[in-house]
Structures are given as C-alpha cells and as structure tokens.
Protein backbone atom coordinates (compact mmCIF):
# COMPACT_ATOMS: atom_id res chain seq x y z
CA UNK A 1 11.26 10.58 -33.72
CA UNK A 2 7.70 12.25 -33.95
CA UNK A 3 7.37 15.40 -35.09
CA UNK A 4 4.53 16.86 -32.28
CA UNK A 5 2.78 20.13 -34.32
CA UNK A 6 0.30 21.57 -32.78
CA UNK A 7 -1.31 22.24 -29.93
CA UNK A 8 0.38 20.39 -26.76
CA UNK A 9 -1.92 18.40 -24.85
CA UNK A 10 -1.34 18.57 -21.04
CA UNK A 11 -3.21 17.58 -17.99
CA UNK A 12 -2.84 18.54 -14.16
CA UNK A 13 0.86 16.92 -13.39
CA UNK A 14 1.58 16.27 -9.63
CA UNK A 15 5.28 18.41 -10.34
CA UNK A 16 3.54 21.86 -10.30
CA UNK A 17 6.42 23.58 -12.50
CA UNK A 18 4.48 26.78 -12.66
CA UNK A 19 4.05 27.24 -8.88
CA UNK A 20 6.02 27.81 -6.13
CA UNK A 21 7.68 25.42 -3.11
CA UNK A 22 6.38 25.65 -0.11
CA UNK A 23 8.22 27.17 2.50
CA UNK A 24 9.63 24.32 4.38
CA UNK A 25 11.61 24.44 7.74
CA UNK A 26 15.32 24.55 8.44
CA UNK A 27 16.89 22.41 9.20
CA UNK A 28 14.94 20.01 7.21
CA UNK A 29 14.08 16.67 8.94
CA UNK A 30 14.19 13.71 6.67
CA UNK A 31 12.78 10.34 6.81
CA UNK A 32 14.96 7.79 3.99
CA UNK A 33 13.54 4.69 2.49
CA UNK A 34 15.93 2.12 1.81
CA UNK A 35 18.75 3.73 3.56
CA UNK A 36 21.19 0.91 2.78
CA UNK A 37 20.91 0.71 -0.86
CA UNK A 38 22.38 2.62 -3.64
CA UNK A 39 19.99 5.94 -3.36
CA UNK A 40 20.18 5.84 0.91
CA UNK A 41 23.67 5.93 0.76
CA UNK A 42 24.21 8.87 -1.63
CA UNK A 43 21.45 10.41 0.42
CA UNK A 44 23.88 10.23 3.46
CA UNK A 45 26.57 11.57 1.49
CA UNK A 46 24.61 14.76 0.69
CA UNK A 47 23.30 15.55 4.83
CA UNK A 48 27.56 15.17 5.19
CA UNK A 49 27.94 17.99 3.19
CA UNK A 50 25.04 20.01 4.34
CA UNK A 51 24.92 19.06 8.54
CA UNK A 52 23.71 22.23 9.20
CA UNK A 53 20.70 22.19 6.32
CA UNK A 54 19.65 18.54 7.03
CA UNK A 55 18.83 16.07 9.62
CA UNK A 56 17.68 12.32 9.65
CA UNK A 57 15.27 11.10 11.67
CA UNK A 58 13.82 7.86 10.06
CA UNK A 59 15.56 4.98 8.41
CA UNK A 60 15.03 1.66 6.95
CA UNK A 61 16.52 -0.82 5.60
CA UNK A 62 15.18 -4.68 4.75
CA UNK A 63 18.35 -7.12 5.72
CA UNK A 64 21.41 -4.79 5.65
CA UNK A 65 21.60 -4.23 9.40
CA UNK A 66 25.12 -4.32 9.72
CA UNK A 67 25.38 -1.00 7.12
CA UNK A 68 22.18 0.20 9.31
CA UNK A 69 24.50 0.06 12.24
CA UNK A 70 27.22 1.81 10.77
CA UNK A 71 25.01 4.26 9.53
CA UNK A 72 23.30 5.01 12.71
CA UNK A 73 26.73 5.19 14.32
CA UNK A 74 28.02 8.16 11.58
CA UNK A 75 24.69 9.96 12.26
CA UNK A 76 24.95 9.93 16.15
CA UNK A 77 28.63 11.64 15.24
CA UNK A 78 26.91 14.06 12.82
CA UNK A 79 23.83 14.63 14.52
CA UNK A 80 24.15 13.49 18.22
CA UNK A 81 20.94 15.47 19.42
CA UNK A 82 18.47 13.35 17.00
CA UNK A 83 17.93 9.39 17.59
CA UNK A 84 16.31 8.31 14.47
CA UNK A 85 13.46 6.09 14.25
CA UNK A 86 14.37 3.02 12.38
CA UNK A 87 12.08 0.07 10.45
CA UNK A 88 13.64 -2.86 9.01
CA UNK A 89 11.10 -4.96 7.25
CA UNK A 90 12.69 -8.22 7.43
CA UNK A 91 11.67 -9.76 10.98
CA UNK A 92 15.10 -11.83 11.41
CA UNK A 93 17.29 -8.96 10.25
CA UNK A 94 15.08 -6.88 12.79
CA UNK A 95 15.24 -8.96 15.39
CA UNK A 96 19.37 -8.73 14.98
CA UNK A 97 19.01 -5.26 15.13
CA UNK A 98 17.07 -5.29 18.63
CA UNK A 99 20.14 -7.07 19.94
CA UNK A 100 22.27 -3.92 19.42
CA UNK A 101 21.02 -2.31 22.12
CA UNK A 102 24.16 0.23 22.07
CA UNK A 103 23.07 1.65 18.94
CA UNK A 104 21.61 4.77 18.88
CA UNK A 105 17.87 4.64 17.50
CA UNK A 106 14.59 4.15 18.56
CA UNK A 107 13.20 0.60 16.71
CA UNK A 108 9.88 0.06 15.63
CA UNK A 109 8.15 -3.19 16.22
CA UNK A 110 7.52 -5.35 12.87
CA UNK A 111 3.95 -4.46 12.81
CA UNK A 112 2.12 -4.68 9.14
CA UNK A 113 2.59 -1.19 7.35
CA UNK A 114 5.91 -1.19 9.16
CA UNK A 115 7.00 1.96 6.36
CA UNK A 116 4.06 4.06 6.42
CA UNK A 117 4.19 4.22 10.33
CA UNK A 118 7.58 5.18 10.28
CA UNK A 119 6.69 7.77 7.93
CA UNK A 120 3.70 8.80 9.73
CA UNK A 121 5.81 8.66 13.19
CA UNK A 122 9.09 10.42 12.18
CA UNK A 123 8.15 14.00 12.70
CA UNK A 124 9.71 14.64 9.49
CA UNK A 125 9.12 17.54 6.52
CA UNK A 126 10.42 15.39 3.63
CA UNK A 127 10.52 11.79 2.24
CA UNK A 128 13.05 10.12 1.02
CA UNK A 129 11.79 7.47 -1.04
CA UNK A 130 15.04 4.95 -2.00
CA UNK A 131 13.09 2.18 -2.51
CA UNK A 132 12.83 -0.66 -4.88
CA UNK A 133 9.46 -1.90 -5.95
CA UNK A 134 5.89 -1.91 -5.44
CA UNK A 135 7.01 -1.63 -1.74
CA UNK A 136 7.19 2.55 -2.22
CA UNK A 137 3.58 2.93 -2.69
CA UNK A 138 2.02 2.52 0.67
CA UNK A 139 4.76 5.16 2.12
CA UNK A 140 4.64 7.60 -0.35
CA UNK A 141 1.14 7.78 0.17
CA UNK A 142 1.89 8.08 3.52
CA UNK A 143 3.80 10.77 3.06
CA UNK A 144 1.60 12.50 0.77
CA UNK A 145 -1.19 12.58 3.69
CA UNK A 146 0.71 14.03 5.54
CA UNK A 147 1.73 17.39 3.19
CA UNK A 148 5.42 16.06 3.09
CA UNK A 149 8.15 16.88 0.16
CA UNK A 150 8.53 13.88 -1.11
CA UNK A 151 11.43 13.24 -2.87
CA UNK A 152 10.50 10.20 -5.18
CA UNK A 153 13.31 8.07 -6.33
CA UNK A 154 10.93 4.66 -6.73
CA UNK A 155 9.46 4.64 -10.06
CA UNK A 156 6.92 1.99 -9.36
CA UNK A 157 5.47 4.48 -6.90
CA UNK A 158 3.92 6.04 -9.96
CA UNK A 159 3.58 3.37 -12.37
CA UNK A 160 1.24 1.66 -9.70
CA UNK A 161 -0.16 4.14 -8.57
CA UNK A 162 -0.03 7.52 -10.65
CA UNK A 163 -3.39 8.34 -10.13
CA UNK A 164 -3.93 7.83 -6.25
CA UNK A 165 -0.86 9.61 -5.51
CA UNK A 166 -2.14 12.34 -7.63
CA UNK A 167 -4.98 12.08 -5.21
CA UNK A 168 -3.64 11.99 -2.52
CA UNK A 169 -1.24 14.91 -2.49
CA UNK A 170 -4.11 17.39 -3.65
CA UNK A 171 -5.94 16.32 -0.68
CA UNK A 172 -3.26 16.37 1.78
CA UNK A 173 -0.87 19.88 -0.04
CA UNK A 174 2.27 17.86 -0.50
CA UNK A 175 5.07 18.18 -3.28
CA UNK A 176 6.64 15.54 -5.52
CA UNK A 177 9.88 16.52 -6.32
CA UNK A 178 11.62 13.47 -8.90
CA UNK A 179 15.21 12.46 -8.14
CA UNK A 180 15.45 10.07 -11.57
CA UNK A 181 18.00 12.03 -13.25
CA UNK A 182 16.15 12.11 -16.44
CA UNK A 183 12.72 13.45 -14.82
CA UNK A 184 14.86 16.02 -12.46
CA UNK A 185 16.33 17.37 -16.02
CA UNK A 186 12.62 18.13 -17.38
CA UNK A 187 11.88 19.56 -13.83
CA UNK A 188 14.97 21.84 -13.91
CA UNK A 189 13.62 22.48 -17.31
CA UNK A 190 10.06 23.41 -16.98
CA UNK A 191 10.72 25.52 -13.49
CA UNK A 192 8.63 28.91 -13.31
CA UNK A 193 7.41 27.74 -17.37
CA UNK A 194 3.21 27.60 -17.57
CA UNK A 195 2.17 24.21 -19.11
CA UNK A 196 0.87 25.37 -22.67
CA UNK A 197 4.03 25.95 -23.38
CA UNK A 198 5.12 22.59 -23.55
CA UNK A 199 5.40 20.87 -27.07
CA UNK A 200 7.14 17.39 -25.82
CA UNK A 201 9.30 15.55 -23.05
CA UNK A 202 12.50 13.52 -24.51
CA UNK A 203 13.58 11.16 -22.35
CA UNK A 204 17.70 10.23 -22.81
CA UNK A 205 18.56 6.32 -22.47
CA UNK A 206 22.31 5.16 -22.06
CA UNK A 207 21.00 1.96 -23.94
CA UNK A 208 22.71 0.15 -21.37
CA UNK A 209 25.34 -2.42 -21.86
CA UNK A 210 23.67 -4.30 -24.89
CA UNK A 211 22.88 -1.41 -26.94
CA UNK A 212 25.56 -2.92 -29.91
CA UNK A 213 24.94 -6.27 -28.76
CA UNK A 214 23.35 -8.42 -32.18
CA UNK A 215 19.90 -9.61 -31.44
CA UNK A 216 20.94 -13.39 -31.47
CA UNK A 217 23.54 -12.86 -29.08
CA UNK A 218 21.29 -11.28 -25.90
CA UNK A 219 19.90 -14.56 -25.01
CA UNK A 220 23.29 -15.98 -24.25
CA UNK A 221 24.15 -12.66 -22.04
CA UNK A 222 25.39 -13.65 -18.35
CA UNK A 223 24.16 -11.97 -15.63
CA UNK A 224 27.46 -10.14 -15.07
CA UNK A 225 27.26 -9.49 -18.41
CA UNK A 226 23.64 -7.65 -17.48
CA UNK A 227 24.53 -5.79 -13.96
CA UNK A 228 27.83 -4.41 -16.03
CA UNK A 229 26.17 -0.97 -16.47
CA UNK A 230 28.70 1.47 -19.00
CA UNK A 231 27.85 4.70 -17.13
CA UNK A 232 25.43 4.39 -13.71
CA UNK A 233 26.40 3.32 -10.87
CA UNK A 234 22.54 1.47 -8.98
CA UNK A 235 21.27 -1.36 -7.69
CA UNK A 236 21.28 -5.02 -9.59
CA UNK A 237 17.27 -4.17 -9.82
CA UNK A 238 17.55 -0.95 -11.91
CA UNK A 239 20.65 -1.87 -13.85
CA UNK A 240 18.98 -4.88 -15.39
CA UNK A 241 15.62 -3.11 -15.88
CA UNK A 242 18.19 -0.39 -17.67
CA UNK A 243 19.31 -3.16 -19.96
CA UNK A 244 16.25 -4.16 -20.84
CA UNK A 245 15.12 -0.49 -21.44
CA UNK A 246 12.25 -1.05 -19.32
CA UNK A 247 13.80 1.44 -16.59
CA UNK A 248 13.19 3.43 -19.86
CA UNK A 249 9.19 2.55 -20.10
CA UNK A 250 9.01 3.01 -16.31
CA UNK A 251 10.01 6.60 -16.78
CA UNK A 252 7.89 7.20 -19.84
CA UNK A 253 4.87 6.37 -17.38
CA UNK A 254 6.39 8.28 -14.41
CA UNK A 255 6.67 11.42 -16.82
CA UNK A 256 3.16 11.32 -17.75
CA UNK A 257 2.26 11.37 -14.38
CA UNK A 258 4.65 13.83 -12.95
CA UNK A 259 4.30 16.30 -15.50
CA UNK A 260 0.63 15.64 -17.03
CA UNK A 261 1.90 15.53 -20.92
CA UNK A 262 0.22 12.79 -23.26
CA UNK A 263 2.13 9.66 -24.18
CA UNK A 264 2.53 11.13 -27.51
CA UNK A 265 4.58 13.65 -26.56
CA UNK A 266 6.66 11.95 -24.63
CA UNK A 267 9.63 10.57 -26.75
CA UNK A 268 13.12 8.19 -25.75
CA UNK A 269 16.37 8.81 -27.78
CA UNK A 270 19.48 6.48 -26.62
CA UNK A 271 22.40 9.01 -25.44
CA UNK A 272 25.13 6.66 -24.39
CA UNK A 273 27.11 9.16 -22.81
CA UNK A 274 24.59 9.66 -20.20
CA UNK A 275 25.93 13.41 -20.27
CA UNK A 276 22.66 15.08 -21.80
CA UNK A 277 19.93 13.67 -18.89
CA UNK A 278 16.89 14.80 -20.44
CA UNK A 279 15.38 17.50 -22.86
CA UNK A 280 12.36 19.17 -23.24
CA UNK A 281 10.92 21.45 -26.57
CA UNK A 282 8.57 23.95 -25.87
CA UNK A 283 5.97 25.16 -28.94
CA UNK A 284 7.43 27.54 -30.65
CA UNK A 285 10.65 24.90 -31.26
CA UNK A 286 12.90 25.77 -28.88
CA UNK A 287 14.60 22.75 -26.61
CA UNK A 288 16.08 23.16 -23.56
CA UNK A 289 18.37 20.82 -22.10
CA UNK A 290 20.17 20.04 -18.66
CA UNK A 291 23.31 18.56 -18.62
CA UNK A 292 25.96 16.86 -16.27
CA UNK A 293 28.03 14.31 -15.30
CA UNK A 294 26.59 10.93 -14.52
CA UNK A 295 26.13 11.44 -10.26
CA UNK A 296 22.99 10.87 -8.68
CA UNK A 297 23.55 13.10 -5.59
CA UNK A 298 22.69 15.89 -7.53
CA UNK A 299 19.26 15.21 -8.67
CA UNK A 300 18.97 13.94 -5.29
CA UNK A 301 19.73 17.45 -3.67
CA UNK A 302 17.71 19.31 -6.23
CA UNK A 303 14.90 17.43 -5.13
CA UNK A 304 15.28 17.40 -1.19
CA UNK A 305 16.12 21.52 -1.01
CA UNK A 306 13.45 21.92 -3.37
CA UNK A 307 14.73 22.97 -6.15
CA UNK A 308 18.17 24.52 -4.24
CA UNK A 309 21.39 24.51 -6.58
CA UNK A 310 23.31 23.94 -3.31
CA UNK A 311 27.55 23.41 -3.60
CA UNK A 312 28.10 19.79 -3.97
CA UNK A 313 31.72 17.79 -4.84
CA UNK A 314 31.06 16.77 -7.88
CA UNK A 315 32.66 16.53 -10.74
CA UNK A 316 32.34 19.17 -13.36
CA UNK A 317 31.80 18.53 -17.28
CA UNK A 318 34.55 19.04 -19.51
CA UNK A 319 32.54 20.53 -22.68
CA UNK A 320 36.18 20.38 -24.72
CA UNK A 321 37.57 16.45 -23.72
CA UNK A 322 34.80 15.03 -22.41
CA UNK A 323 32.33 12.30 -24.97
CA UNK A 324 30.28 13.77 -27.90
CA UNK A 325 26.76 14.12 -27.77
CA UNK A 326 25.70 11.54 -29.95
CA UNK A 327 21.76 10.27 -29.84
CA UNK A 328 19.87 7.41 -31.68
CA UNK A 329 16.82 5.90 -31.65
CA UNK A 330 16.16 3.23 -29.43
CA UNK A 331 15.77 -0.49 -30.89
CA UNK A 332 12.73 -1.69 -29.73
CA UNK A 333 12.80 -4.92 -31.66
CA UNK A 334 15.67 -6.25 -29.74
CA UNK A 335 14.34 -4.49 -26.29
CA UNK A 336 10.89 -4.63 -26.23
CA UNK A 337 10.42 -3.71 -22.69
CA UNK A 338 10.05 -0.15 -23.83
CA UNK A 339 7.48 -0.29 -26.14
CA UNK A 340 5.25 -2.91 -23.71
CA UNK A 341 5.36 -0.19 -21.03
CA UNK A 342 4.63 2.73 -22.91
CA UNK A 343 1.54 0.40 -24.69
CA UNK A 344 0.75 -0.42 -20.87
CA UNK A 345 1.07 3.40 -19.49
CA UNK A 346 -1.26 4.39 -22.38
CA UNK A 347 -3.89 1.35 -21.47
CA UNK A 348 -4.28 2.76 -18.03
CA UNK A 349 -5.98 0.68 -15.13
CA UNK A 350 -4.46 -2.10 -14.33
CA UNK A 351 -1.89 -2.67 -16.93
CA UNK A 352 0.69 -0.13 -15.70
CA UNK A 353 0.44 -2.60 -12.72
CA UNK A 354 0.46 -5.39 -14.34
CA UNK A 355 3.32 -4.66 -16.35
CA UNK A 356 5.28 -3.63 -13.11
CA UNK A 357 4.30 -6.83 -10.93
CA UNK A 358 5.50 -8.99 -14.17
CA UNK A 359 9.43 -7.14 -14.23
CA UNK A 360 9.83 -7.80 -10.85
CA UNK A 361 8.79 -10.96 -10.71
CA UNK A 362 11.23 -11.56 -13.94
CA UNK A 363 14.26 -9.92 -13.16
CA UNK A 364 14.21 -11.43 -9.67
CA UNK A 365 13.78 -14.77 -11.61
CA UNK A 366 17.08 -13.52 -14.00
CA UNK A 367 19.14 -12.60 -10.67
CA UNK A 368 18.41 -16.04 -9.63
CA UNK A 369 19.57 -17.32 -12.65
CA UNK A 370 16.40 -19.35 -13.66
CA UNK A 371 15.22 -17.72 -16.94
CA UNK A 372 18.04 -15.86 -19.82
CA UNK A 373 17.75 -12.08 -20.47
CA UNK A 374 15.29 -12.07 -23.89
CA UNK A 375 13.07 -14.18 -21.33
CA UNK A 376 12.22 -10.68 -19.53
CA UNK A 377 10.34 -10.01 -22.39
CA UNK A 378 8.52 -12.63 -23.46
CA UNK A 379 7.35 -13.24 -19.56
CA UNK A 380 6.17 -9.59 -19.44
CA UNK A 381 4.63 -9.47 -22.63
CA UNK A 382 2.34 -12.82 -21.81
CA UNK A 383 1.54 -11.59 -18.31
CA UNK A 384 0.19 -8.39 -19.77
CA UNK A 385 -2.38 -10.25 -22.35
CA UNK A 386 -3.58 -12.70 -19.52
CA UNK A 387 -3.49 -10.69 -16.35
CA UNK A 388 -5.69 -8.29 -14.75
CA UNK A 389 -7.55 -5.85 -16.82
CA UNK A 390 -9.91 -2.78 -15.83
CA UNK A 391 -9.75 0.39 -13.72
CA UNK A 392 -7.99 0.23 -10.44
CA UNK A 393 -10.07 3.18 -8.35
CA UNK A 394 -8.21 2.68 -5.15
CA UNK A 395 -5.49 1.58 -3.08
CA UNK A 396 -6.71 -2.29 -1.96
CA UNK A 397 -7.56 -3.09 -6.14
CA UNK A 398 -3.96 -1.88 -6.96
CA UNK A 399 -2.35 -4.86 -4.50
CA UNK A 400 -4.77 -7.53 -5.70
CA UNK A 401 -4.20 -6.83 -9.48
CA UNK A 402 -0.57 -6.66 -8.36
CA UNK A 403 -0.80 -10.20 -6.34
CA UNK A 404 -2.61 -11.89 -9.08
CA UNK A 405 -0.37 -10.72 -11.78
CA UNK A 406 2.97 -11.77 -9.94
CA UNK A 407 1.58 -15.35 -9.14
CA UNK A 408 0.57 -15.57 -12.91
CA UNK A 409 4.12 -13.75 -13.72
CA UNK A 410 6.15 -16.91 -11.75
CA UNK A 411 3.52 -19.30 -13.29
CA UNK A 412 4.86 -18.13 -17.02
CA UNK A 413 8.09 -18.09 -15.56
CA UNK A 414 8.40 -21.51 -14.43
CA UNK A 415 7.43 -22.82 -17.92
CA UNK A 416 10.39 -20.67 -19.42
CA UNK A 417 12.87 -21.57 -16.32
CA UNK A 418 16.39 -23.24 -17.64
C-alpha cells in the first residue's frame, strides 16, 4: 500500500463534507428507482420503520410488476393519503400493470425519458436512485436540476458521468449523499472535517467469493459459483462485478468524484469480513474508521435523513465473538478488473465510459452463460484499447461513446462466446 507524504491533493467533490445539509421538509417525500430490486426493497423496509419521517411518492420498476403490485398495496396500508406515481420501463410489463386498475397509483405512459419525468413529476425532496446501470444517469440528473437529495446507490451514475453531475448539482443546489457502504463510511468519516485535511481514502473489498480461489481454477467457476457472495446480500449484477473486483474499480472512480481526492490517494485493501466498510487517514496520520455489520439499510438511511443516525433493527457488532479484522492487498493479477478501472478513472473522457458500457455488456453475457468468468477481463480490457477515446463535454457524447462501446463490447464477446 502507498505511503501518501505530503501535501494531499483535493479538488471540489460533489459530497460537501465541510458544509451543512440543507434543511429539507418533513415528512420527506421520496421518489425510488428500481423499487423492486435489492436496494428498493430495503428502501421500503426503512419508510416501515420511520412512517411518520417518510413518504413515497414515485416508483419504478422494469418487469417485476407483480412485486410492484404488492408494493403499492403495503404503501396504500402505510400511507393511504399518497398515490404514488409509478414508471415501469418495460412496455409489456407496463402494459400488465395498466390492467390492474384496482391498484392504487397513478401510471405514467411509456414515453422516452420515462425516469426522468417521473422524477421531474413526483413532487418529491429526495431521490432514490436503486438502479442498475448506465440507466441512473439521465434521472439523477434529473434530480439534480431539480435541487433534490439524491441518495445515489448506482455507481455508473458517476463513472459515466462524474463530471456532468458535478455540473449539474452546482447549477441546480442539490446534495449527493452515497449509500455504497464503503463511500457512506468515508462520508461518516469526513463529516464537519475541511478537505486539506485529508491524506487518503481506503476503500475495504470482501474479495468476494474467489479471493483463495488459484488463478487456473477461475475460468472453470460456474455462475452459481460467481452470484455465491460470502458476506452481501445484492443483485446478480453487483455480486459478479464484486467477484471480479470491478464493483471495487467502480468505487475507486465514484470516490474521486464524490469526494474530489486524486487517484493516488485513493487505495483498496481486501477485508473479508466486510465488518470495517471503509477508512480514511487524515495528514497528520491519524485514520478513522466506521464500522458495522454487513446491512445495507443503514447506509441507506444515513443517506436519505441526511446524515440522521436514526434507530434502525439491526444487528449490532459483537467486538469480542464476532471475525477479526484481517486486511490484504488485493490480487490484481488474478482480478484485473480493478486495476483497468482505476487506469480508466485516471484516463478521464471517455474511458470511464467505456470501461462501464464493456462490464455490462460482459457480465450480462456471463449471466447468460455465453463467455467463462476470466473472459470479463479480457473483453473489458480489449474494449478499452479499441473503443472510444477523447473528452465527453456533455450529456448526448456520453450515450454515443456508451452505444459504440457496447456494440464493440458484444462484437469481442461473440469471438470469446463458448
């Protein structure tokens, strides 16, 4: 691990850590990307333990409308003065939704920008953003327009787009609050702290369910094998991009962003008990830490009270029985997905998308079974030296170095497929 002497260097972050939250209304109206997946649902969990603090009024969802329905039903129980507006981006799944006419919601036609209208129509103070993908951006900027707490949960958001968010939210007085549990530790961290105080980030890793694994046996993993995450419970997406440790690189990029500290000072260590989420040393030495048991509601409602230590039912650490803290280096010769993004974040432009557009495009392709697990690698590593290069100034050059890279992603792809 480096040692970072010095002077820290530090640029505006869009998580102002020496500021203050905005004052924002109670009860606080949400709007919830993704609603159906693994972040939506322990989203719900935390408005059942705080009715009184927060209220949904936008959903969506891409094909899950039977959990939409079930959803909407609990909320009309918990909340029977609010019908949420609901989007569901998939037009048949939409279009069984529309025959539920009992259900209690207001549905929005499948117009294009389907998610930032229901942002931009919700009425809402905060965002939500549960998404998986390059699909996040357009909303969060959305969101950001509008002044809304955002509560950022999609990574890609930022990989994407670090830079126009950035924009966007000093132009329009909104807050990014991170719910990755690693990024929420720096930010429960660096609260009320000014930023030349910083010396480096340390981002922990679990090092996923491979992290032992011999290097000749990962490209006979099954997919099982893959989505069989030791500590986390997330979506098949995140769990093999955790494997991988490009979930790791992701958040490398997202930290740079969020909190304005150079690459260099922004270090992984592999902490498979997933206890210690994330550490951060200030100049004179001194490391803080913030520590918990692996549950992502509580990141989730740090971020959405802004920065509230509200009660939650969790469980509690046991310092005395519970694992040791042990750390290592990450292997970056068996996953290489960590050093391509954080070579990519540093590039700038287009790569960051590049680099995103070519994951997605080969982990959907591992899901599917088509291509083996070292195959991630290889397909993101080639897309990278042949795709799109060059900056990426605004919004509409972001999707078209994002649509050229995946078609020349599932090009490579098909010449590795089984």
């Amino acid at each position: 691990m480096k040692n970072n002497a010095g002077a820290p260097r530090t640029r505006a972050g869009l998580y102002l850590f020496d500021r203050p939250l905005k004052r924002r209304p109670s009860p606080l109206r949400l709007v919830l990307l993704g609603a159906t997946g693994s972040i939506g649902l322990q989203t719900l969990d935390v408005v059942r333990s705080h009715p009184d603090k927060l209220k949904v009024v936008g959903l969506s969802c891409r094909t899950q409308v039977d959990a939409m329905g079930r959803i909407l039903d609990e909320l009309h129980a918990l909340q029977p003065e609010i019908t949420p507006l609901v989007a569901v981006t998939e037009p048949a799944a939409r279009d069984r939704l529309a025959g539920r006419p009992d259900l209690p919601c207001r549905l929005l036609a499948g117009e294009p920008g389907l998610l930032p209208t229901l942002v931009r129509e919700a009425s809402a103070h905060c965002l939500v953003n549960g998404l998986v993908g390059a699909v996040g951006l357009e909303p969060t900027l959305a969101a950001a327009d509008l002044g809304l707490r955002i509560a950022l949960a999609n990574k890609e958001t930022l990989v994407m787009g670090g830079d126009l968010v950035a924009a966007a939210v000093a132009a329009g007085g909104a807050e990014v609050l991170p719910v990755d549990s690693e990024h929420a530790a720096i930010a429960q961290c660096l609260t009320g702290r000014p930023a030349h105080e910083v010396g480096r980030l340390i981002l922990t890793a679990s090092g996923g369910p491979f992290r032992t694994l011999p290097a000749e046996d990962l490209a006979h993993v099954s997919v099982q094998q893959v989505l069989d995450h030791p500590t986390w419970k997330m979506g098949p997406k995140i769990t093999v991009d955790s494997a991988t440790l490009m979930n790791k690189g992701l958040e490398v990029i997202e930290a740079h962003h969020l909190f304005g500290v150079a690459y260099d000072r922004i270090d992984v260590v592999v902490h498979p008990g997933s206890i210690v989420h994330s550490l951060v040393e200030f100049v004179d030495g001194a490391v803080l830490a913030q520590l918990g048991t692996p549950d992502m509601r509580v990141p989730l409602q740090y971020a959405i009270s802004g920065q509230a230590h509200w009660p939650l039912g969790t469980d509690r650490l046991d310092l005395i029985g519970g694992p040791d803290l042990h750390f290592e280096a990450p292997d970056t010769d068996r996953f290489p997905c960590l050093a391509l993004a954080r070579s990519a974040g540093a590039a700038g432009g287009a790569a960051p998308v590049v680099l995103n557009a070519a994951n997605e495009v080969a982990v959907a392709a591992l899901l599917a079974g088509r291509i083996g697990f070292t195959d991630i690698g290889a397909a993101v590593a080639e897309t990278l030296a042949r795709g799109p290069q060059g900056p990426v100034p605004d919004l509409e050059s972001v999707l078209e170095a994002d649509r050229l890279a995946r078609d020349l992603a599932a090009e490579i792809i098909a010449g590795l497929a089984r």
